[in-house]
PDB file of N, CA and C in Angstrom:
ATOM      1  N   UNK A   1      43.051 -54.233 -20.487  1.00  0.00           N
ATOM      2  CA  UNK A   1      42.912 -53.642 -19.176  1.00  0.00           C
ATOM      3  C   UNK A   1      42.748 -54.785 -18.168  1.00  0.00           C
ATOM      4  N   UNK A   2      43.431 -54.551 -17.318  1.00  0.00           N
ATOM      5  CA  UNK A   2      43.500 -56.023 -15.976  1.00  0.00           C
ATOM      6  C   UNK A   2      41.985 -56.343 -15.582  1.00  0.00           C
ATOM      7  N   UNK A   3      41.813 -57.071 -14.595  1.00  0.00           N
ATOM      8  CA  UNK A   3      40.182 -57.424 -14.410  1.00  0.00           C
ATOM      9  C   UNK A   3      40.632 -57.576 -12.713  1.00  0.00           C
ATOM     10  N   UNK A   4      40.374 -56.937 -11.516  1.00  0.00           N
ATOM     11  CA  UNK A   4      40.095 -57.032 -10.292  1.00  0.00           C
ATOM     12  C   UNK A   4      39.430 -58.003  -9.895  1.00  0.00           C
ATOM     13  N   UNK A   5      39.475 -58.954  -8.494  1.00  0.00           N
ATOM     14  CA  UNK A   5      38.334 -59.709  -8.414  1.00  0.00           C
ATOM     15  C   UNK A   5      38.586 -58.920  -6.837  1.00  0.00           C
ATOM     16  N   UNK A   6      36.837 -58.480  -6.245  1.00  0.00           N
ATOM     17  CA  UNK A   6      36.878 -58.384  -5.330  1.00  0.00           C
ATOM     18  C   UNK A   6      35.772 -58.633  -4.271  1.00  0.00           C
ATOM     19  N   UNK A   7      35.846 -58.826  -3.051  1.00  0.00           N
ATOM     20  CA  UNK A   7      34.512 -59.406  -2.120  1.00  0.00           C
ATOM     21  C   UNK A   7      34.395 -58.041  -1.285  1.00  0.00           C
ATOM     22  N   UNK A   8      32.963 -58.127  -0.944  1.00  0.00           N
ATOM     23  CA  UNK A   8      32.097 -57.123   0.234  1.00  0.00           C
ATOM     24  C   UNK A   8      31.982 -57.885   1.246  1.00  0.00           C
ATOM     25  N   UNK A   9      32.595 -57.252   2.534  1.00  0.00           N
ATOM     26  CA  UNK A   9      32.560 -57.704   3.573  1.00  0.00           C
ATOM     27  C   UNK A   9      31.237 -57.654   3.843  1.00  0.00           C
ATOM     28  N   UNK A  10      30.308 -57.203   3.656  1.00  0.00           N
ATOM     29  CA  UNK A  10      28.805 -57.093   4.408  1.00  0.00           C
ATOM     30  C   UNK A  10      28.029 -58.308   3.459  1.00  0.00           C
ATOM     31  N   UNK A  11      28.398 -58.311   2.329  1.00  0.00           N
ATOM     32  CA  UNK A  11      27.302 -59.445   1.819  1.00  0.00           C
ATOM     33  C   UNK A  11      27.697 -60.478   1.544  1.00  0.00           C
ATOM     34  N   UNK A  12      29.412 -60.578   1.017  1.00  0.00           N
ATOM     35  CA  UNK A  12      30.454 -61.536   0.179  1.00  0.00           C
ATOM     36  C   UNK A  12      30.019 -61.684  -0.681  1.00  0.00           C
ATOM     37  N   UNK A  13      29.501 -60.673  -1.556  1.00  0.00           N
ATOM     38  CA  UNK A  13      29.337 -60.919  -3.240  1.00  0.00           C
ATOM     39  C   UNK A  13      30.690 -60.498  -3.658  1.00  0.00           C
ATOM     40  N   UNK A  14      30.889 -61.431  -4.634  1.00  0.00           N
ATOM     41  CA  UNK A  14      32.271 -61.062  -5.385  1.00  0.00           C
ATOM     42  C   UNK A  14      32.063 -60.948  -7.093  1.00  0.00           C
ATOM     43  N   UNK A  15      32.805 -59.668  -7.058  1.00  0.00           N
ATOM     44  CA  UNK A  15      32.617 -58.996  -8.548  1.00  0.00           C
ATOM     45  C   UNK A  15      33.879 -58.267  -8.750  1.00  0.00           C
ATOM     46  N   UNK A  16      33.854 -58.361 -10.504  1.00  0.00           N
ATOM     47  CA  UNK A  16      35.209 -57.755 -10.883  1.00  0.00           C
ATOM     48  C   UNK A  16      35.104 -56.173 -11.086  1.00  0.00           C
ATOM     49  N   UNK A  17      36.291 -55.795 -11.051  1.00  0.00           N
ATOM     50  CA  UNK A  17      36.681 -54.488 -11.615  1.00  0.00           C
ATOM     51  C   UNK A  17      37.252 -54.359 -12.093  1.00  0.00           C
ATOM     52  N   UNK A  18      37.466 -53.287 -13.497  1.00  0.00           N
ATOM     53  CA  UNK A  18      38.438 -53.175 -14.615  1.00  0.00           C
ATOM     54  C   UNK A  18      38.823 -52.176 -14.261  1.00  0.00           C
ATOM     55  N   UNK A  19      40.087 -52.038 -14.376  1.00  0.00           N
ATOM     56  CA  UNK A  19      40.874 -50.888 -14.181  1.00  0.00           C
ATOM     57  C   UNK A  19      42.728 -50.395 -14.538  1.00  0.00           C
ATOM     58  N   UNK A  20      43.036 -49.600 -14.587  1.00  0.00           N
ATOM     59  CA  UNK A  20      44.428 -49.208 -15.519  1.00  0.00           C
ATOM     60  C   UNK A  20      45.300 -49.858 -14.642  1.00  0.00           C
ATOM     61  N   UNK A  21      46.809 -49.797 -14.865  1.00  0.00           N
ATOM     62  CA  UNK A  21      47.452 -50.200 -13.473  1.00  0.00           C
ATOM     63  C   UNK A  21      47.429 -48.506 -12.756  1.00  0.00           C
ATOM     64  N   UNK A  22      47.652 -47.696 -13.563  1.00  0.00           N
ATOM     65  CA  UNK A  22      47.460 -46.105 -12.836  1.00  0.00           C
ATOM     66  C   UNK A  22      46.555 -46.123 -12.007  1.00  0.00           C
ATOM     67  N   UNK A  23      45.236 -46.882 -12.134  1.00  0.00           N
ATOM     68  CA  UNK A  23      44.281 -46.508 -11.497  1.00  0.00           C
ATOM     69  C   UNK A  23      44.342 -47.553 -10.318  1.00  0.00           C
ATOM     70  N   UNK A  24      45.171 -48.251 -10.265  1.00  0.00           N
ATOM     71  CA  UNK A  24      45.224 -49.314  -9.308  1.00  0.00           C
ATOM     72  C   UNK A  24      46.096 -49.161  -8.463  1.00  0.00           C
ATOM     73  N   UNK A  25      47.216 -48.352  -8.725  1.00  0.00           N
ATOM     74  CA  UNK A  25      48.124 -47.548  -7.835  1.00  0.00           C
ATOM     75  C   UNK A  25      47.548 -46.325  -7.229  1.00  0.00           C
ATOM     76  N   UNK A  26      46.663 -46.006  -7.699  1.00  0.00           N
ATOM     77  CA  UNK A  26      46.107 -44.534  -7.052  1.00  0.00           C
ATOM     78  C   UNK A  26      45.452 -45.240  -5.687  1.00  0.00           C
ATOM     79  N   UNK A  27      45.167 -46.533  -6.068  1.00  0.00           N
ATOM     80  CA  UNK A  27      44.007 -46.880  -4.768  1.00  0.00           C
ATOM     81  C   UNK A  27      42.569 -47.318  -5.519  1.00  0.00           C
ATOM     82  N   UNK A  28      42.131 -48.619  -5.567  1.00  0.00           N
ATOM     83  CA  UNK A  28      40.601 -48.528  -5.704  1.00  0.00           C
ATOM     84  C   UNK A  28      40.113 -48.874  -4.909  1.00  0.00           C
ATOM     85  N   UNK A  29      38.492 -48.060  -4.425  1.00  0.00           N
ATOM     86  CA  UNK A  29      37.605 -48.301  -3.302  1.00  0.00           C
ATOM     87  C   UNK A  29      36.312 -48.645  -4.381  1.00  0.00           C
ATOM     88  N   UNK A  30      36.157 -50.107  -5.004  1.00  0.00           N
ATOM     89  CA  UNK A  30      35.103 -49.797  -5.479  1.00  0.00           C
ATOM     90  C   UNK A  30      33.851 -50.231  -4.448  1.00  0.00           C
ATOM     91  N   UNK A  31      32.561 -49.790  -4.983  1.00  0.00           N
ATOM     92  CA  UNK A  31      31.367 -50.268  -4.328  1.00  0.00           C
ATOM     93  C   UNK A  31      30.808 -51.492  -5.258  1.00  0.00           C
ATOM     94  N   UNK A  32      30.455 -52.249  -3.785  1.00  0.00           N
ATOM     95  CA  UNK A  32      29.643 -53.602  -4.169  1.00  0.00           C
ATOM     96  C   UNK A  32      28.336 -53.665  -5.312  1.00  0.00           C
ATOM     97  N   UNK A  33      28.255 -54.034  -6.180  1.00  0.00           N
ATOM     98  CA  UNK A  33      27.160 -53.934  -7.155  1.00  0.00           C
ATOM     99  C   UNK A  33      25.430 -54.535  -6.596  1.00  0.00           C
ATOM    100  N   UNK A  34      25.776 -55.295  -5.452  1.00  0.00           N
ATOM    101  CA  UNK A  34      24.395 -55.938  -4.628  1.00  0.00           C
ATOM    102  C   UNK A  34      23.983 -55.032  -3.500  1.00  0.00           C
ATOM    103  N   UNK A  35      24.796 -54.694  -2.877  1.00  0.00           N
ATOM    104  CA  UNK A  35      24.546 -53.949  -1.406  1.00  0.00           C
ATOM    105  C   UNK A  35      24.832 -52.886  -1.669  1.00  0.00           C
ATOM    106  N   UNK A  36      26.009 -51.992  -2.490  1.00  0.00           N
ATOM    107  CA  UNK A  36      26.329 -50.705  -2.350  1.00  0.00           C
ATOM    108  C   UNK A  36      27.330 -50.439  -1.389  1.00  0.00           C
ATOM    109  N   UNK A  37      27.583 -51.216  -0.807  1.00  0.00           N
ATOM    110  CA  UNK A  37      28.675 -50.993   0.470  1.00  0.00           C
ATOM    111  C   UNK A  37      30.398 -50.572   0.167  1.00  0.00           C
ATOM    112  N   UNK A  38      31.021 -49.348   0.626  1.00  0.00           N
ATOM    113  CA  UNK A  38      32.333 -49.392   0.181  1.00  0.00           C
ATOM    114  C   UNK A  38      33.382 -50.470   0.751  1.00  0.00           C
ATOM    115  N   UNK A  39      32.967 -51.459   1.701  1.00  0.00           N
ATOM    116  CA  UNK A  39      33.633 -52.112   2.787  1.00  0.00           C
ATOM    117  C   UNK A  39      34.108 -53.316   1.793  1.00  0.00           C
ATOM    118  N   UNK A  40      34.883 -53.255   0.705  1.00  0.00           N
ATOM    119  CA  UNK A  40      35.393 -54.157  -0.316  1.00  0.00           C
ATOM    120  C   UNK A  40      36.501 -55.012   0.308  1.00  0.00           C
ATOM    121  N   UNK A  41      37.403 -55.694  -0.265  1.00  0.00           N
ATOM    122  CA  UNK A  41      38.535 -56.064  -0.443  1.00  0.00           C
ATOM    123  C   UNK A  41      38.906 -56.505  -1.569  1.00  0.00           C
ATOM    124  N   UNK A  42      40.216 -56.555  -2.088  1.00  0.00           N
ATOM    125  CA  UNK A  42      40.758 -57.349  -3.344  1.00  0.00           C
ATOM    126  C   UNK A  42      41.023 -59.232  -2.925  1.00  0.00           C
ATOM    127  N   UNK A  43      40.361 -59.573  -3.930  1.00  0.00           N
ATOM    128  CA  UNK A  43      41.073 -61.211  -3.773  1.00  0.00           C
ATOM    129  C   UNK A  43      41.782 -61.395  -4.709  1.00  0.00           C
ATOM    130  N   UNK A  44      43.029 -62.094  -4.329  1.00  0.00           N
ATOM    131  CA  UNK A  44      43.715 -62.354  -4.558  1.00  0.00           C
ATOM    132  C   UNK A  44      43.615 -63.635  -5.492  1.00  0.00           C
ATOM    133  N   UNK A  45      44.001 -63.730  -6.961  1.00  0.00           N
ATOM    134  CA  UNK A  45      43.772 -64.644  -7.848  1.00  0.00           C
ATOM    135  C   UNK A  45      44.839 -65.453  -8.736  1.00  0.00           C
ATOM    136  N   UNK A  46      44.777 -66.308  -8.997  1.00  0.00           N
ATOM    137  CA  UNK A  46      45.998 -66.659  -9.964  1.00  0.00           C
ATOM    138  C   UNK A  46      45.209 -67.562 -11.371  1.00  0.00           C
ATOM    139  N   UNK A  47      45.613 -66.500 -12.462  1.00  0.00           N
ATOM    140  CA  UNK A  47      45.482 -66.843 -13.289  1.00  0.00           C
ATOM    141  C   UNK A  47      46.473 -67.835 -14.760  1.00  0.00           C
ATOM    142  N   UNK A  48      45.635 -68.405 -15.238  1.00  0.00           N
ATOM    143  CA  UNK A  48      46.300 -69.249 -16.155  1.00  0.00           C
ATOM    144  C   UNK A  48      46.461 -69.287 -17.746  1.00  0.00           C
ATOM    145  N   UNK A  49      46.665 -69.872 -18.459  1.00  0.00           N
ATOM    146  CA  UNK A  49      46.600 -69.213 -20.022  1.00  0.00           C
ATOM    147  C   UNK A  49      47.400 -69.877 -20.419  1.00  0.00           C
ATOM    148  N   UNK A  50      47.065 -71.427 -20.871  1.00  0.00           N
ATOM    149  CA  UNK A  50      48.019 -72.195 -21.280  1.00  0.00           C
ATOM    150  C   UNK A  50      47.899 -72.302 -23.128  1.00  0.00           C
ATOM    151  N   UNK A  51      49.358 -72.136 -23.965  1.00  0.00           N
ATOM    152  CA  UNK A  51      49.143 -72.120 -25.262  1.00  0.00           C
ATOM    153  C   UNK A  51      49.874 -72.727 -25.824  1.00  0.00           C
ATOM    154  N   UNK A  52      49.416 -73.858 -26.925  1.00  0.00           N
ATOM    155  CA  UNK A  52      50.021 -74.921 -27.878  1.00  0.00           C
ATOM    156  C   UNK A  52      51.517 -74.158 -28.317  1.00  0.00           C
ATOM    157  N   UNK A  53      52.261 -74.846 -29.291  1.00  0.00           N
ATOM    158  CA  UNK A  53      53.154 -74.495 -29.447  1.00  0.00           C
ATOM    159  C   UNK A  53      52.543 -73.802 -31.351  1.00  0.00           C
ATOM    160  N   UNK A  54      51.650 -73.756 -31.706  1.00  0.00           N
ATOM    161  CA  UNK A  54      50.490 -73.174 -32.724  1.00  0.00           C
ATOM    162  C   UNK A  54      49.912 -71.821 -32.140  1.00  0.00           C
ATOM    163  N   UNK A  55      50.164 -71.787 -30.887  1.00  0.00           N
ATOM    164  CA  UNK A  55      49.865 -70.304 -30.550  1.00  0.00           C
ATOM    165  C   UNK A  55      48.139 -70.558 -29.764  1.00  0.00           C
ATOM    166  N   UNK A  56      47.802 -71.826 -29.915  1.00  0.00           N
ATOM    167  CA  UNK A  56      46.117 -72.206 -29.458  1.00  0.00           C
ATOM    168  C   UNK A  56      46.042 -72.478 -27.889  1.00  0.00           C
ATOM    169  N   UNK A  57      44.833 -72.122 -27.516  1.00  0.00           N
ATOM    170  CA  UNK A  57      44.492 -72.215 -26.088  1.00  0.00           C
ATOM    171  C   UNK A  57      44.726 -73.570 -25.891  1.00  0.00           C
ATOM    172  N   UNK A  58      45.063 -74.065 -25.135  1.00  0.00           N
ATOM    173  CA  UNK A  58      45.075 -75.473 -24.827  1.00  0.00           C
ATOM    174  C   UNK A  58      44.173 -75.978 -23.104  1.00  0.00           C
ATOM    175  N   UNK A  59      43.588 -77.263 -23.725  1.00  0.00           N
ATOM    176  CA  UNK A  59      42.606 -77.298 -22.704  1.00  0.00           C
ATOM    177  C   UNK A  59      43.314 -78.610 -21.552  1.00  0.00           C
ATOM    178  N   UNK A  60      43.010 -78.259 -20.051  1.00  0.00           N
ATOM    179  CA  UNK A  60      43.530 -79.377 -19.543  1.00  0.00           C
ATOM    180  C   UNK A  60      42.064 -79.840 -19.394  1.00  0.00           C
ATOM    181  N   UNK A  61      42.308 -81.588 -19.181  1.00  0.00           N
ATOM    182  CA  UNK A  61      41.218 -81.956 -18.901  1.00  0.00           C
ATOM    183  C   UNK A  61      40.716 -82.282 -17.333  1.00  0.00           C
ATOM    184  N   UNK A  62      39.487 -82.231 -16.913  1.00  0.00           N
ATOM    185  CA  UNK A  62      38.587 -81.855 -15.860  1.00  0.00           C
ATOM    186  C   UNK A  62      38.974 -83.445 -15.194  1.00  0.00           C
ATOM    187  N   UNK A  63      38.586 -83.111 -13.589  1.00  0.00           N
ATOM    188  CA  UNK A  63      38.558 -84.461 -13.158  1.00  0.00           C
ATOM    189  C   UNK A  63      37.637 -84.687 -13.474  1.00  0.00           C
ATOM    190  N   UNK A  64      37.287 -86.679 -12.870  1.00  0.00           N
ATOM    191  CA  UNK A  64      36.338 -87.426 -13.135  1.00  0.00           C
ATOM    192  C   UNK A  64      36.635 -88.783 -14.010  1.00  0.00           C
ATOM    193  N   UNK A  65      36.158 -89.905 -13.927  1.00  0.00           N
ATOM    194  CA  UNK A  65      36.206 -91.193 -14.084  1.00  0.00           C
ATOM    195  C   UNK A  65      37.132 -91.208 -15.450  1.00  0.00           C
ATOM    196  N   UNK A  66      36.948 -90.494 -16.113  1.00  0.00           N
ATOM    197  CA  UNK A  66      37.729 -90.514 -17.407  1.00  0.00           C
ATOM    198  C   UNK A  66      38.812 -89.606 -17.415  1.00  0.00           C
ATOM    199  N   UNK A  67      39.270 -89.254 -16.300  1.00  0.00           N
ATOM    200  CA  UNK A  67      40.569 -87.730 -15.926  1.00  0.00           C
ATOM    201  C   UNK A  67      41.850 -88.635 -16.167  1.00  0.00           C
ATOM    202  N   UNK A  68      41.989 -89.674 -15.763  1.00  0.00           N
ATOM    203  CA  UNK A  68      43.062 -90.300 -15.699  1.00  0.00           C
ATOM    204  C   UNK A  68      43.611 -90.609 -15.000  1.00  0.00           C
ATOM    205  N   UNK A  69      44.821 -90.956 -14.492  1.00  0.00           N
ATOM    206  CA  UNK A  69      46.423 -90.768 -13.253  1.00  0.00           C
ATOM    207  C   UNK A  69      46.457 -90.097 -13.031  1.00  0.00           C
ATOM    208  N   UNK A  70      46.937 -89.074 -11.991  1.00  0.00           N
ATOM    209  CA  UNK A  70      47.030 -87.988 -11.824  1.00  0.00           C
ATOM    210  C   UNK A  70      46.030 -86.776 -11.464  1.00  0.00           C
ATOM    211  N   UNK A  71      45.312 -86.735 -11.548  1.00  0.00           N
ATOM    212  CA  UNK A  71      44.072 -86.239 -11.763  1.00  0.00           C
ATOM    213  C   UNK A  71      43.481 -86.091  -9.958  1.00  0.00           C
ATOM    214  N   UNK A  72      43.529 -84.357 -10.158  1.00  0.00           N
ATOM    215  CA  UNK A  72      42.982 -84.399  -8.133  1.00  0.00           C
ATOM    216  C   UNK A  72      43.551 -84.724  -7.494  1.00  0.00           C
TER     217      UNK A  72
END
């Protein structure tokens, strides 16, 4: 099932929502889990999922002194 990421305009807590794609075409109004407020929005995300040629998660590595060339 997909995972929503979305912010409350009144507090900007951002929290996910799970939901069908049916249910995502119908429209979701969810409420904020801190404030209660329906005044949501969806953010917009891009996700990643990189996998060996073994079928394994593969990790990139983080910046920082040991990141390398390229890096940032």
């Amino acid at each position: 099932m997909p995972i929503y990421n979305f912010q409350c305009e009144q507090c900007f807590e951002i929290f996910e929502v799970r939901a069908t794609f049916k249910e995502k075409e119908a429209g979701l109004e969810p409420e904020c889990p801190k404030c209660h407020s329906k005044e949501t929005y969806q953010k917009i995300t891009a996700g990643l999922v990189l996998r060996g040629s073994n079928g394994a998660n593969v990790s990139l590595p983080g910046c920082g002194p040991d990141a390398g060339p390229g890096c940032c």
